[in-house]
Protein backbone atom coordinates (compact mmCIF):
# COMPACT_ATOMS: atom_id res chain seq x y z
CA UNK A 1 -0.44 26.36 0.59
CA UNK A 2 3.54 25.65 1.08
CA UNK A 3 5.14 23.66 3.63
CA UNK A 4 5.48 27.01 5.91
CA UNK A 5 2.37 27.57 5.74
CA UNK A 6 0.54 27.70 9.19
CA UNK A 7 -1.01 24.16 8.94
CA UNK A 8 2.08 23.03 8.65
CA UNK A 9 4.12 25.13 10.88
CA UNK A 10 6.75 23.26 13.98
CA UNK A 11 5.00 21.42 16.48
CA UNK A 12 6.55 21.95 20.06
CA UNK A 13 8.54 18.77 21.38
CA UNK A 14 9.66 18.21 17.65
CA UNK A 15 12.15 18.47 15.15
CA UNK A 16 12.76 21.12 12.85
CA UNK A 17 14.25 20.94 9.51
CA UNK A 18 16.48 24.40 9.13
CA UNK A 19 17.73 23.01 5.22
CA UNK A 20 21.62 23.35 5.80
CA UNK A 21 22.37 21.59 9.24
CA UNK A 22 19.73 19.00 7.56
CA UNK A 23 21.73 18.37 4.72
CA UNK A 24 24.55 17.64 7.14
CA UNK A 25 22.93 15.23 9.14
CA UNK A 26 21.55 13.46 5.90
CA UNK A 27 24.90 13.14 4.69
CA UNK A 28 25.78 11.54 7.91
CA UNK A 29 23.52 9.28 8.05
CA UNK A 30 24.66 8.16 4.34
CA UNK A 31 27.79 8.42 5.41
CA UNK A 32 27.67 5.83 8.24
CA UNK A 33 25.52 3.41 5.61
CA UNK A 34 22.43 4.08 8.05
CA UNK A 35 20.09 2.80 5.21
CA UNK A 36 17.78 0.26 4.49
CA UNK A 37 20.62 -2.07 3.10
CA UNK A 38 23.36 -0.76 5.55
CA UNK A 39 20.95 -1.81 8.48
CA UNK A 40 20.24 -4.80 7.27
CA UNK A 41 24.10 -5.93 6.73
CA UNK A 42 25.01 -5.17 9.83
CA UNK A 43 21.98 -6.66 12.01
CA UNK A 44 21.22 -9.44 9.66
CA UNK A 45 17.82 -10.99 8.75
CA UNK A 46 17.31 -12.52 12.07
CA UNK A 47 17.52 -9.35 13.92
CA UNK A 48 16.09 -7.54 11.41
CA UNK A 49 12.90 -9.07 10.92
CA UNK A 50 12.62 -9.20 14.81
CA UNK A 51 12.27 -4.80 14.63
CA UNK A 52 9.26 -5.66 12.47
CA UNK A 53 7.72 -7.16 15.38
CA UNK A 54 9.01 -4.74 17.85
CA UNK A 55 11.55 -7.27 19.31
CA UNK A 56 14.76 -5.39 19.95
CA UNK A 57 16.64 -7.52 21.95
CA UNK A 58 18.57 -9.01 18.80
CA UNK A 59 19.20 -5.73 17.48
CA UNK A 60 20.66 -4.39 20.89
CA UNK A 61 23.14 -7.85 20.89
CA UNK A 62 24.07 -6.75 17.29
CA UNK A 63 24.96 -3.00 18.16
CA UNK A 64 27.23 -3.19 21.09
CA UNK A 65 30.25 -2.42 19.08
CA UNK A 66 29.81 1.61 19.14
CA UNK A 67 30.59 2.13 15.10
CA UNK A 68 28.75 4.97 13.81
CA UNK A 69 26.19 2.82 12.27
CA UNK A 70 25.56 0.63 15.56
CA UNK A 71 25.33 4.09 17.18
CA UNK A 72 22.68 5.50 14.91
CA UNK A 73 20.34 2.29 15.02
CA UNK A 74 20.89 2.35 19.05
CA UNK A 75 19.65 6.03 18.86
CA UNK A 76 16.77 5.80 16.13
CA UNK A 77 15.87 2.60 16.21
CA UNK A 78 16.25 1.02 18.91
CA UNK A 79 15.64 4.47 21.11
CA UNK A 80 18.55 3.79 23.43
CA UNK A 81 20.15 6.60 24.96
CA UNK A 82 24.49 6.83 23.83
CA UNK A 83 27.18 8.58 24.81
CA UNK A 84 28.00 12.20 23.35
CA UNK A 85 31.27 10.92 22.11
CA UNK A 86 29.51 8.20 20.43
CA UNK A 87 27.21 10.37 19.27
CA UNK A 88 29.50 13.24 17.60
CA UNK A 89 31.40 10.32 16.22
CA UNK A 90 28.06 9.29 14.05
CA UNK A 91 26.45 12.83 13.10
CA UNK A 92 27.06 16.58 13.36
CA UNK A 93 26.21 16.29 16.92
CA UNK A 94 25.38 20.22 17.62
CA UNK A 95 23.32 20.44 14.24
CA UNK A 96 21.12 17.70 16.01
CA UNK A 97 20.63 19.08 18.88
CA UNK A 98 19.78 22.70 17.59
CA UNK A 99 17.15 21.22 15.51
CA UNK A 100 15.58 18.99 18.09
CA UNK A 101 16.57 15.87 16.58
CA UNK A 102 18.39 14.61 20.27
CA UNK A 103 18.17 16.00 23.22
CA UNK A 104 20.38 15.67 26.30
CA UNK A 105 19.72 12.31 28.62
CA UNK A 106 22.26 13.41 31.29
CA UNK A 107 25.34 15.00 31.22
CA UNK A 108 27.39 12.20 29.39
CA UNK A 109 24.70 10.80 27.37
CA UNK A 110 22.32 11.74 24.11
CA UNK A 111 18.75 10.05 23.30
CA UNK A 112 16.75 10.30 20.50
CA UNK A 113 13.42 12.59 20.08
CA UNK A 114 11.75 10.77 17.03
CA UNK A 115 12.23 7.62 15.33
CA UNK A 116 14.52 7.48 12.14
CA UNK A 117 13.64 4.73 9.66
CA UNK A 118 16.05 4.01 6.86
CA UNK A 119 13.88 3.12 3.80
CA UNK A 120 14.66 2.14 0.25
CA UNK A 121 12.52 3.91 -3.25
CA UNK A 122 12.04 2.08 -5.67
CA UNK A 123 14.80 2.88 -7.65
CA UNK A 124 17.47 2.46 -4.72
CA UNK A 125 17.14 5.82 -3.36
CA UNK A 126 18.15 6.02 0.32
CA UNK A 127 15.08 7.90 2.38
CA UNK A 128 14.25 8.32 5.69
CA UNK A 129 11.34 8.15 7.45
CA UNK A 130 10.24 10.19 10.63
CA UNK A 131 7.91 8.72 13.22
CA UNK A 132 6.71 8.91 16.87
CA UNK A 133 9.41 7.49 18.88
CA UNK A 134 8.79 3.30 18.91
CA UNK A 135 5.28 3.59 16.17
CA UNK A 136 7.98 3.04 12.98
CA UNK A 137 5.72 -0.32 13.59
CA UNK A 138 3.51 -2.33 15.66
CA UNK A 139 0.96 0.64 16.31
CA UNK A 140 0.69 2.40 19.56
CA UNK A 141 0.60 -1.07 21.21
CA UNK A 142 4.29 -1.05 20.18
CA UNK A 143 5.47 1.98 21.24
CA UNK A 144 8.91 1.51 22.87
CA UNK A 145 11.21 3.21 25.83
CA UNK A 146 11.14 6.46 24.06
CA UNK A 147 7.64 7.44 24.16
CA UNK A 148 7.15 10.33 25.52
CA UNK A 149 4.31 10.05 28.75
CA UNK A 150 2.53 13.65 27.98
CA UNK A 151 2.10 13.16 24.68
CA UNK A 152 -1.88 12.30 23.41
CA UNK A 153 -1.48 8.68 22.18
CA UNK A 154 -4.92 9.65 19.97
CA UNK A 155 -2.35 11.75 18.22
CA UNK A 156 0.11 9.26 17.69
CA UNK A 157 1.95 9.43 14.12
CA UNK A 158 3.33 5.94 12.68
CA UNK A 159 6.13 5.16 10.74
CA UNK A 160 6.75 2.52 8.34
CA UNK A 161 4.35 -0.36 8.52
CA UNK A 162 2.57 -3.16 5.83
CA UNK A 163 -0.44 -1.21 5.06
CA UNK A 164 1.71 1.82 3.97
CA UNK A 165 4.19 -0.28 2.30
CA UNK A 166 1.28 -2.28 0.52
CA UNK A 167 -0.28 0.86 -0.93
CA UNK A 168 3.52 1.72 -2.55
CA UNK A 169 3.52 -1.20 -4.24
CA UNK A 170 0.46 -1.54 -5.98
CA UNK A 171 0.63 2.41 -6.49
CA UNK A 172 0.65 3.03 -10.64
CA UNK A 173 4.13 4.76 -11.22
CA UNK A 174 4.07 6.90 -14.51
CA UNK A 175 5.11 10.47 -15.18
CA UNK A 176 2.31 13.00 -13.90
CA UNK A 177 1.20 16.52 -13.35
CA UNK A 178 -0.55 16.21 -9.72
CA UNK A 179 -0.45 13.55 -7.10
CA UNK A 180 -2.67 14.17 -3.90
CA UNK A 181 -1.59 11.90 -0.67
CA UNK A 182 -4.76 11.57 1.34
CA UNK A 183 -3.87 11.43 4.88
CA UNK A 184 -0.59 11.64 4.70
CA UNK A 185 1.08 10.43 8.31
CA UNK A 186 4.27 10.40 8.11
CA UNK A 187 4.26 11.04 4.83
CA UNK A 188 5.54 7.77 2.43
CA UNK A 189 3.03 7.87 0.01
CA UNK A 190 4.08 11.72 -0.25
CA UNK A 191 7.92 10.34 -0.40
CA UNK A 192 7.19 8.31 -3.65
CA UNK A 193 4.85 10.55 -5.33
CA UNK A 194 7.99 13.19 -5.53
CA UNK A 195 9.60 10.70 -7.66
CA UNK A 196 7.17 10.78 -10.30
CA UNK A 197 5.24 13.65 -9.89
CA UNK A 198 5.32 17.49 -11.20
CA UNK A 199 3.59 18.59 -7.91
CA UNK A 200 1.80 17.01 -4.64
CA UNK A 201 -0.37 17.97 -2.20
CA UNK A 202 -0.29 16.03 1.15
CA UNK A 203 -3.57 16.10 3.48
CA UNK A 204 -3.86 15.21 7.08
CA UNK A 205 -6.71 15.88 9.97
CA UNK A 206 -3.42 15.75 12.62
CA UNK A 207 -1.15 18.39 11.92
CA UNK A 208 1.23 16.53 14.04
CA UNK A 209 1.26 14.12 10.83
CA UNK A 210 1.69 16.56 8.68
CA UNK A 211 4.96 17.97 10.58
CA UNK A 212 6.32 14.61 10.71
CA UNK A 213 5.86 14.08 6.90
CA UNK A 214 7.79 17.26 6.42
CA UNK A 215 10.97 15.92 8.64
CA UNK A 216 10.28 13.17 5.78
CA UNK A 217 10.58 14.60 3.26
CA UNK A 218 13.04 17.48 4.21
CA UNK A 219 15.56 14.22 5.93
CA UNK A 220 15.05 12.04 2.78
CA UNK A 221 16.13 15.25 0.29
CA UNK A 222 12.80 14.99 -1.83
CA UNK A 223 10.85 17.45 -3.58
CA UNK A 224 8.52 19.67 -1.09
CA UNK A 225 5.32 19.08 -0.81
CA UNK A 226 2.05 21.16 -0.53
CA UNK A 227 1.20 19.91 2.69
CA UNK A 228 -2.71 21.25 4.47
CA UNK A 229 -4.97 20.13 7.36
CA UNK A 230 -8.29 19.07 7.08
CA UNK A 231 -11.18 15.74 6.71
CA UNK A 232 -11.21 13.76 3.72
CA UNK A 233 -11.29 16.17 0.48
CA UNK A 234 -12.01 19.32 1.90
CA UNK A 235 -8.72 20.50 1.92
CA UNK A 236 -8.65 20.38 -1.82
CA UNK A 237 -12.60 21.28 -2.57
CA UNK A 238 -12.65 22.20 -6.19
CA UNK A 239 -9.03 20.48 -7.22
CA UNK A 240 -8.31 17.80 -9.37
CA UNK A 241 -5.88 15.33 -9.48
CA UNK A 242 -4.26 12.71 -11.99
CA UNK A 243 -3.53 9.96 -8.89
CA UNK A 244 -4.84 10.24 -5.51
CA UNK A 245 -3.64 7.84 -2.84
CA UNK A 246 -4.42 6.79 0.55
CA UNK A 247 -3.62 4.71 3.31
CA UNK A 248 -6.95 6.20 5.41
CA UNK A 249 -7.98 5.62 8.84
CA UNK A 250 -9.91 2.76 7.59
CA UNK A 251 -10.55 0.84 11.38
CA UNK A 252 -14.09 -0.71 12.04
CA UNK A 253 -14.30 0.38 15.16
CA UNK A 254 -17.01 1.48 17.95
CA UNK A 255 -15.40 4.92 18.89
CA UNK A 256 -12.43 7.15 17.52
CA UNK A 257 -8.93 6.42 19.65
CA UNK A 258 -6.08 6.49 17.52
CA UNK A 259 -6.23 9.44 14.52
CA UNK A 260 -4.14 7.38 12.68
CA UNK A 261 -6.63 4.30 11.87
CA UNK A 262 -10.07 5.27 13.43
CA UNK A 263 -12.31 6.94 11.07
CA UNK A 264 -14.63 8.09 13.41
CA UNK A 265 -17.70 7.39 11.48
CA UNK A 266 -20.32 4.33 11.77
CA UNK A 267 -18.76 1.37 10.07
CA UNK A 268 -17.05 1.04 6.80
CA UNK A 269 -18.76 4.33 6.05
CA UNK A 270 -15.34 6.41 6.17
CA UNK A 271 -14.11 4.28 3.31
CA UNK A 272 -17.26 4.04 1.36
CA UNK A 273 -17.34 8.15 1.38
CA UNK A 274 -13.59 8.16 -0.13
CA UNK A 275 -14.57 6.22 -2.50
CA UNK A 276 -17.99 7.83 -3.85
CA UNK A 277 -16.12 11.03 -3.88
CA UNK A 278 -13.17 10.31 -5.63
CA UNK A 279 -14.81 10.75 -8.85
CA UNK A 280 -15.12 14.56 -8.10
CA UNK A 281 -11.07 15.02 -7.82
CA UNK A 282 -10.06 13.10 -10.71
CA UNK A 283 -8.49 14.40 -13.98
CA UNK A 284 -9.75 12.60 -16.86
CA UNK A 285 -8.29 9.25 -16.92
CA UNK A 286 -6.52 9.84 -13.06
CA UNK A 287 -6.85 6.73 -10.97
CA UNK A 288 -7.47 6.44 -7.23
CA UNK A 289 -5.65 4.29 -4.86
CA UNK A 290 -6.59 2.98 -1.45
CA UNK A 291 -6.88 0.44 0.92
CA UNK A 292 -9.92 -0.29 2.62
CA UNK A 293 -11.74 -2.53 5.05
CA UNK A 294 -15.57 -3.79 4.15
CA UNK A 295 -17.97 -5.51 6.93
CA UNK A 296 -19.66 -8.53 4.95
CA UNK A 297 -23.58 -8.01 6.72
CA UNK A 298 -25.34 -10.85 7.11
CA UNK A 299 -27.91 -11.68 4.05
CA UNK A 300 -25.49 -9.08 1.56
CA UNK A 301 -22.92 -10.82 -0.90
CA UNK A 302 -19.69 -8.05 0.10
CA UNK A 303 -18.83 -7.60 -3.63
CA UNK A 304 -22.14 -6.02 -4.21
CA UNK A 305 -22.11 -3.90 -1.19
CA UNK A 306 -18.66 -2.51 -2.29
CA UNK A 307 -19.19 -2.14 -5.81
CA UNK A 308 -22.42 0.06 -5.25
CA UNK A 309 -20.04 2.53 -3.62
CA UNK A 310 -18.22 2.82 -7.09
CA UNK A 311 -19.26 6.51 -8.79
CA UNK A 312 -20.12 6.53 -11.97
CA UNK A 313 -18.22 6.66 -15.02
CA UNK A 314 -15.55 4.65 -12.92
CA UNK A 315 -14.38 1.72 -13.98
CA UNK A 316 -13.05 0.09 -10.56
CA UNK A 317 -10.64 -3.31 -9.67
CA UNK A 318 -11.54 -4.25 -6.04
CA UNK A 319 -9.37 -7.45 -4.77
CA UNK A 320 -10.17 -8.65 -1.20
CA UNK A 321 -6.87 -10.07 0.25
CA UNK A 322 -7.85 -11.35 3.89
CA UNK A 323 -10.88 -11.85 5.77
CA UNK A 324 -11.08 -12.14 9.80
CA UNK A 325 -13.93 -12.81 11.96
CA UNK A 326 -15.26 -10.30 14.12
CA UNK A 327 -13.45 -11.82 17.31
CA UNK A 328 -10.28 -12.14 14.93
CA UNK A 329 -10.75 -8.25 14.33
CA UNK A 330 -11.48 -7.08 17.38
CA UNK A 331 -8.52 -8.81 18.96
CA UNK A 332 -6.37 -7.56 16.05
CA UNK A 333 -7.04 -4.01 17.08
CA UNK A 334 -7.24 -4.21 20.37
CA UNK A 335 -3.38 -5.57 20.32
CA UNK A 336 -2.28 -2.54 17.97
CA UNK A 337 -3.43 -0.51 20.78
CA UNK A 338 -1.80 -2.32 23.64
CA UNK A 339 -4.88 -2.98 25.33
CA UNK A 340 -3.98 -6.66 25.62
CA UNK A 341 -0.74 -5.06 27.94
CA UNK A 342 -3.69 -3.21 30.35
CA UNK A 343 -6.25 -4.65 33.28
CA UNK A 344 -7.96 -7.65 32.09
CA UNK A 345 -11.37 -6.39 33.31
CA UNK A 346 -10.79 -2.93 31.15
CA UNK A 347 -9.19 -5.85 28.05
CA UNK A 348 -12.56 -7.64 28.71
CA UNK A 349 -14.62 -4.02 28.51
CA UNK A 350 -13.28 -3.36 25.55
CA UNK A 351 -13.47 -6.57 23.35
CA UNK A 352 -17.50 -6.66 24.58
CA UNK A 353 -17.69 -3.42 22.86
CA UNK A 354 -16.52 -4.36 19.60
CA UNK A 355 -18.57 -7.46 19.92
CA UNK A 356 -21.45 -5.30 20.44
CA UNK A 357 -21.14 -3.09 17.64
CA UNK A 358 -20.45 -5.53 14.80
CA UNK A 359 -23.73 -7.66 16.59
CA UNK A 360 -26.00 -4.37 16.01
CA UNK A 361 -24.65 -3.95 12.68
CA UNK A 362 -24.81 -7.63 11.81
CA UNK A 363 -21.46 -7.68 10.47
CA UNK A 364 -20.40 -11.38 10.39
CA UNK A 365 -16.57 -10.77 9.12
CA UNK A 366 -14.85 -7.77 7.93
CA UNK A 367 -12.62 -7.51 4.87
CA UNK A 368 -9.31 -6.17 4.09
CA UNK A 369 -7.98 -5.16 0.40
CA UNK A 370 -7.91 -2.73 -1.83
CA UNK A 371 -9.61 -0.61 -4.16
CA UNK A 372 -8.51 1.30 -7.46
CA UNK A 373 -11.01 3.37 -9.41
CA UNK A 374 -9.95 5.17 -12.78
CA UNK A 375 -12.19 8.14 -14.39
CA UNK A 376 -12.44 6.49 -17.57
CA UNK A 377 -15.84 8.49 -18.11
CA UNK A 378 -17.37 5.31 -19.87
CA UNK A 379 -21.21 4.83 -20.00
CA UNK A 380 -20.26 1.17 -19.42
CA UNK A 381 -17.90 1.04 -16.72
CA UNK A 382 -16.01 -2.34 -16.05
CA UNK A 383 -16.44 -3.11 -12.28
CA UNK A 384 -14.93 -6.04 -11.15
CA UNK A 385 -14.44 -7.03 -7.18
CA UNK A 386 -12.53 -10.15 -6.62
CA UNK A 387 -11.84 -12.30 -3.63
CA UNK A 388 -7.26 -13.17 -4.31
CA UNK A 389 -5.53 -14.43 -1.02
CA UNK A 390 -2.91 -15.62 -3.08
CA UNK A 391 0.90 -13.91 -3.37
CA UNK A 392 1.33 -11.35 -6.16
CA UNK A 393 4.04 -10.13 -7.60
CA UNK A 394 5.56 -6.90 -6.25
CA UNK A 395 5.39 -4.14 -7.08
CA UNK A 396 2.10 -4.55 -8.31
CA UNK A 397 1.63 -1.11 -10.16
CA UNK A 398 2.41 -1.83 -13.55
CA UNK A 399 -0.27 -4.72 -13.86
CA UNK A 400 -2.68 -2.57 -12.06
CA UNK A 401 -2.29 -0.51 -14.89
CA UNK A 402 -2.61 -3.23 -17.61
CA UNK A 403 -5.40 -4.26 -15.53
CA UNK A 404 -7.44 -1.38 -16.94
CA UNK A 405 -5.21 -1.09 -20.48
CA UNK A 406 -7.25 -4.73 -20.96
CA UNK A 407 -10.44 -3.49 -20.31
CA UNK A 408 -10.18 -0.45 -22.43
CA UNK A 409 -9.34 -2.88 -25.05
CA UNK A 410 -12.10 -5.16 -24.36
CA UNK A 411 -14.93 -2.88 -24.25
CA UNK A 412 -13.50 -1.31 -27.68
CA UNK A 413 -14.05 -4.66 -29.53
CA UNK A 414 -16.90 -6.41 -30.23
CA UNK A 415 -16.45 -10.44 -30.77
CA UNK A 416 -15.60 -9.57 -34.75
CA UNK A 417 -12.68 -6.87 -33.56
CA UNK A 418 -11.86 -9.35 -31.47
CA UNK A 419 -11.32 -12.38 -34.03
CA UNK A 420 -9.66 -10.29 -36.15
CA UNK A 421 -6.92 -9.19 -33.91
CA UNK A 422 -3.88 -11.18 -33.32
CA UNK A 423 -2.52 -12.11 -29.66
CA UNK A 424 1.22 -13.24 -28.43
CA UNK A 425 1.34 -15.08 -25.09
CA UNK A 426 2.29 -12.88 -21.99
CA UNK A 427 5.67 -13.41 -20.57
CA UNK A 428 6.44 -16.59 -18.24
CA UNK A 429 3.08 -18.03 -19.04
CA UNK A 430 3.26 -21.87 -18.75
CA UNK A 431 0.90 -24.44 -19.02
CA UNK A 432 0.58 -27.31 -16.54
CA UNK A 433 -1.01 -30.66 -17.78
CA UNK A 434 -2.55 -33.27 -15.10
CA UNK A 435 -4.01 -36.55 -15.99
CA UNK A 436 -3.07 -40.61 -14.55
CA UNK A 437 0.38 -41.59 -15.89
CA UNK A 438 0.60 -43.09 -19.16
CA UNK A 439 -3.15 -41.84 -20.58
CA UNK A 440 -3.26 -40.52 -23.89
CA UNK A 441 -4.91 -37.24 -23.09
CA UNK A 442 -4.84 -35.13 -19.63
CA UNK A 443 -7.90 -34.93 -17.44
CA UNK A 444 -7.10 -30.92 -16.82
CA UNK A 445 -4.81 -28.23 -18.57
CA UNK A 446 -4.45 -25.21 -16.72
CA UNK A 447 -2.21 -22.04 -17.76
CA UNK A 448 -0.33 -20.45 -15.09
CA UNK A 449 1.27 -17.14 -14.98
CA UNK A 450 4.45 -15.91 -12.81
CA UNK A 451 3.93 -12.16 -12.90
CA UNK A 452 1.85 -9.72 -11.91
CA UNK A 453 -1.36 -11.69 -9.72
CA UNK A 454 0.14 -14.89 -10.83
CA UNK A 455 -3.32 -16.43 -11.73
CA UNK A 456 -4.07 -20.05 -12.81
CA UNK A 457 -6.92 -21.08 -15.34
CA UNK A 458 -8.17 -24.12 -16.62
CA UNK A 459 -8.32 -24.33 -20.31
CA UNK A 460 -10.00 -27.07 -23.00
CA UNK A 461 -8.53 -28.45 -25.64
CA UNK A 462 -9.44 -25.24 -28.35
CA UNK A 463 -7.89 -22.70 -25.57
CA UNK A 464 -4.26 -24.34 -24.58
CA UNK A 465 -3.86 -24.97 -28.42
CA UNK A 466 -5.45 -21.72 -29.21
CA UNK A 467 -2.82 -20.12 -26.15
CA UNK A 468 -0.02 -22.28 -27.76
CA UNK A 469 -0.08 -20.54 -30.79
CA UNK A 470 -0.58 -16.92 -29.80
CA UNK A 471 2.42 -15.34 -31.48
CA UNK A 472 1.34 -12.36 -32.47
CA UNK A 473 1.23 -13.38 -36.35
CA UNK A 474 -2.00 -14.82 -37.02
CA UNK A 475 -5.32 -13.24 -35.93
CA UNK A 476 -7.26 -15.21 -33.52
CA UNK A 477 -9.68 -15.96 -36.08
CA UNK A 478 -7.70 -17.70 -38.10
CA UNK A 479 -6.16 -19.67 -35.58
CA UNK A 480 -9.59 -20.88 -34.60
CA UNK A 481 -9.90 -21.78 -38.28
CA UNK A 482 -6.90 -23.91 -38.70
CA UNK A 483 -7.52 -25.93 -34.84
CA UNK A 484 -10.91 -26.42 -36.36
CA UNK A 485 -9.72 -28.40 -39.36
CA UNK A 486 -7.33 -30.39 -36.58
CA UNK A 487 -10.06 -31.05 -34.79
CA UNK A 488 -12.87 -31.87 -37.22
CA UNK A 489 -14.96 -29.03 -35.87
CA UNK A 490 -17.33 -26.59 -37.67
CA UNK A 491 -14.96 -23.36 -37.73
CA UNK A 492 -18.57 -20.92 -37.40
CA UNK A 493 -19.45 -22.63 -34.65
CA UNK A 494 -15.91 -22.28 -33.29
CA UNK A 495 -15.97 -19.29 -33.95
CA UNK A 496 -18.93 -18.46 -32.25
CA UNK A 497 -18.17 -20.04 -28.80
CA UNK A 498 -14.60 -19.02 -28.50
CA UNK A 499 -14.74 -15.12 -28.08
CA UNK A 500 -15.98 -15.45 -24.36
CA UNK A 501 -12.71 -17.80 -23.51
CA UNK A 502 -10.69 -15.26 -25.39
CA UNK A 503 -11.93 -12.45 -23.24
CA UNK A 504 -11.50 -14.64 -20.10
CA UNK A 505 -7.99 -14.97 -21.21
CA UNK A 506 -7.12 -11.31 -22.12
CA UNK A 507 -8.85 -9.85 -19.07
CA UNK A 508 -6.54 -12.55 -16.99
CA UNK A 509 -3.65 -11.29 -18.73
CA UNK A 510 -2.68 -14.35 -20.11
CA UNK A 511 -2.51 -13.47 -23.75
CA UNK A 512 -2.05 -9.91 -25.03
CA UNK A 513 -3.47 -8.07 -28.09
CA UNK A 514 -0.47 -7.27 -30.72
CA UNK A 515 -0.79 -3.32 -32.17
């Protein structure tokens, strides 16, 4: 299924994307430095990080100049109406309208039909994103002036926000044959899987989503996409894939309101299905990328519960980044939806509901993170799900993918393989030494890494000199030998306690095994 196919055909009160006038306006828009960096020189941080938060006021102070790029934020932005002359100053004026990207205010004056969100790849290519007018952020509770009254805010499509920026980052970028993007919105995940990718296939339940992510991709000059409608993986029932990503509708919530983060099914149940199914749609080898919230139910550890929704012949790397309470949830949600902005008695309604269905399901905190699974195929799967509140590096992708390089290595090598290969020390490693000023030896010596989850581990004596010495040209057995001598020790019996420490260590990324 192409782009024109019917599931993905215009949707009235929309944009199209006719390719010539849209390769004008995008050369407009470059033109007039309407891009992530352009914006951000010409608002400055202040007023910048204020749009985040859906507070336009700086951003309004900053744009009263009329230049072609204060015009364009004003327009898509900030969704203020401008004048015609302003507007034909900034972008092929009659291209926009033809295509639905503006429509007439009044006589004198232009507004915008859909927001416009510069946004930066990874490799500094200037893209686009296309959004319900005032959802680039802050979820329908932050739609601005724009919105349109008629429209179904269930069917509300979002633009830019942390979640899907979160899932780019940790995303594993390497050269492959198919990429599916499982619900798709406005289509990011879509946008950087053209970079790297021979061909992708973007799914959505709204086709209103699935429109928008074509304006995406189509504004930001990318590679088409295969784009079809439908629930979880049936649009693709029988396909495989070497990545599949998704940002789903992953909400714990009592009812369906918002498409774009309501699951409609009891729970965390929505996720948990992704996630058992995966395994069907993967090539072998392909990893699957999501995030996903968990309840923790009283009397059940959370890792468990997750884990058991891992497939087999998965291995799997679950990290948990936040936890909130259910009050702390509820309220969460019940702000992206602007409830806090209605009746309090309706406010009040609402809030007892959640309450009500976390109490019946005895869900005592819910649990935000994410999940990557790779087909590895392996009768012994390495499953590991980890609580890590702590700031990573980013983008996180490439030690995602050493995550499971190490673990491959691992379960290849007995404790003998193990001492007989050598190790160097992973790049900006450092180890920290605390004890009372003046004593001879320190009371703790902990190695602490700067890149990828930026862990710290305590080491004794054997593993910081053991760590020290990791330079790829001695094999860790021998090493062992030699801090043995040093240290008086039996070397077999060093060598027979060491090989868990070493794993500890290699799994951690810490040290790294030396072809």
């Amino acid at each position: 299924m192409s782009q024109n196919s019917p599931t993905a055909s215009s949707v009235p009160g929309l944009p199209t994307a006719d390719p010539d006038r849209t390769a004008r306006l995008r050369a407009a828009l470059r033109a007039a430095a309407f891009t992530a960096d352009g914006c951000l020189d010409l608002l400055g941080a202040t007023a910048y990080a204020a749009l985040s938060r859906s507070e336009t006021v700086p951003a309004l102070r900053a744009t009263r100049g009329g230049s072609p790029l204060q015009t364009l934020i004003r327009l898509f932005l900030l969704q203020r109406p401008v004048t015609t002359e302003q507007a034909r100053a900034a972008l092929p004026l009659d291209d926009a309208l033809a295509d639905g990207w503006l429509r007439g205010a009044d006589d004198a004056t232009v507004r915008a039909t859909v927001d416009v969100r510069p946004y930066a790849g990874e490799s500094g290519e200037d893209w686009w994103i296309v959004s319900d007018l005032g959802c680039a952020v802050g979820g329908a509770g932050g739609i601005g002036a724009g919105f349109s009254p008629t429209l179904d805010r269930s069917q509300l499509v979002l633009g830019v926000g942390g979640a899907s920026t979160t899932l780019a980052g940790i995303t594993i970028r390497e050269p492959v044959s198919r990429v599916l993007d499982l619900g798709t919105g406005s289509g990011i995940q879509a946008l950087h899987a053209g970079a790297h990718a021979s061909r992708v296939t973007a799914t959505d339940v709204n086709p209103r989503a699935l429109h928008f992510a074509r304006l995406t991709l189509a504004l930001s000059g990318a590679r088409e996409a295969d784009l079809r409608q439908g629930t979880l993986f049936e649009p693709v029932s029988g396909e495989r894939f070497d990545l599949i990503v998704s940002n789903p509708p992953f909400v714990i919530s009592p009812g369906e309101r918002f498409v774009y983060r309501d699951g409609g099914m009891a729970g965390d149940d929505l996720c948990r299905t992704l996630v058992q199914r995966a395994a069907d749609h993967l090539t072998e080898g392909g990893y699957c990328q999501l995030l996903a919230n968990w309840e923790h139910v009283d009397g059940e550890d959370w890792r468990e519960r997750v884990t058991s929704w891992v497939p087999s012949g998965c291995d799997a790397w679950i990290v948990q980044r936040e936890v909130q309470d259910p009050a702390q949830y509820a309220e969460l949600w019940l702000r992206d939806g602007g409830d806090h902005r209605s009746d309090p008695a309706s406010y009040a309604a609402r809030y007892d509901e959640w309450l009500d269905e976390f109490e019946h399901r005895r869900v005592k905190g819910v649990g935000f993170g994410w999940i990557t699974l790779r087909n590895s195929g392996s009768a012994m799967p390495s499953v590991t799900a980890e609580e890590w509140p702590h700031p990573v590096e980013q983008p996180l992708g490439p030690e995602i993918r050493k995550w499971f390089e190490r673990q491959d290595f691992l379960r290849a090598h007995d404790d003998a393989a193990l001492l007989a290969t050598c190790f160097r020390l992973a790049d900006e490693v450092v180890q920290e030494q605390v004890g009372l000023p003046g004593s001879e030896d320190p009371e703790h010596v902990v190695l602490r890494s700067n890149r990828g989850m930026r862990r710290a581990t305590k080491v004794d004596t054997v593993g910081a000199g053991f760590a020290g010495v990791c330079d790829g040209s001695l094999s860790a057995g021998r090493i062992l030998d030699a801090i043995a001598r040093l240290l008086g020790e039996d070397p077999v019996v060093l060598r027979d306690r060491t090989p868990a420490a070493i794993r500890l260590l290699v799994e951690q990324g810490f040290i790294e095994p030396v072809d």
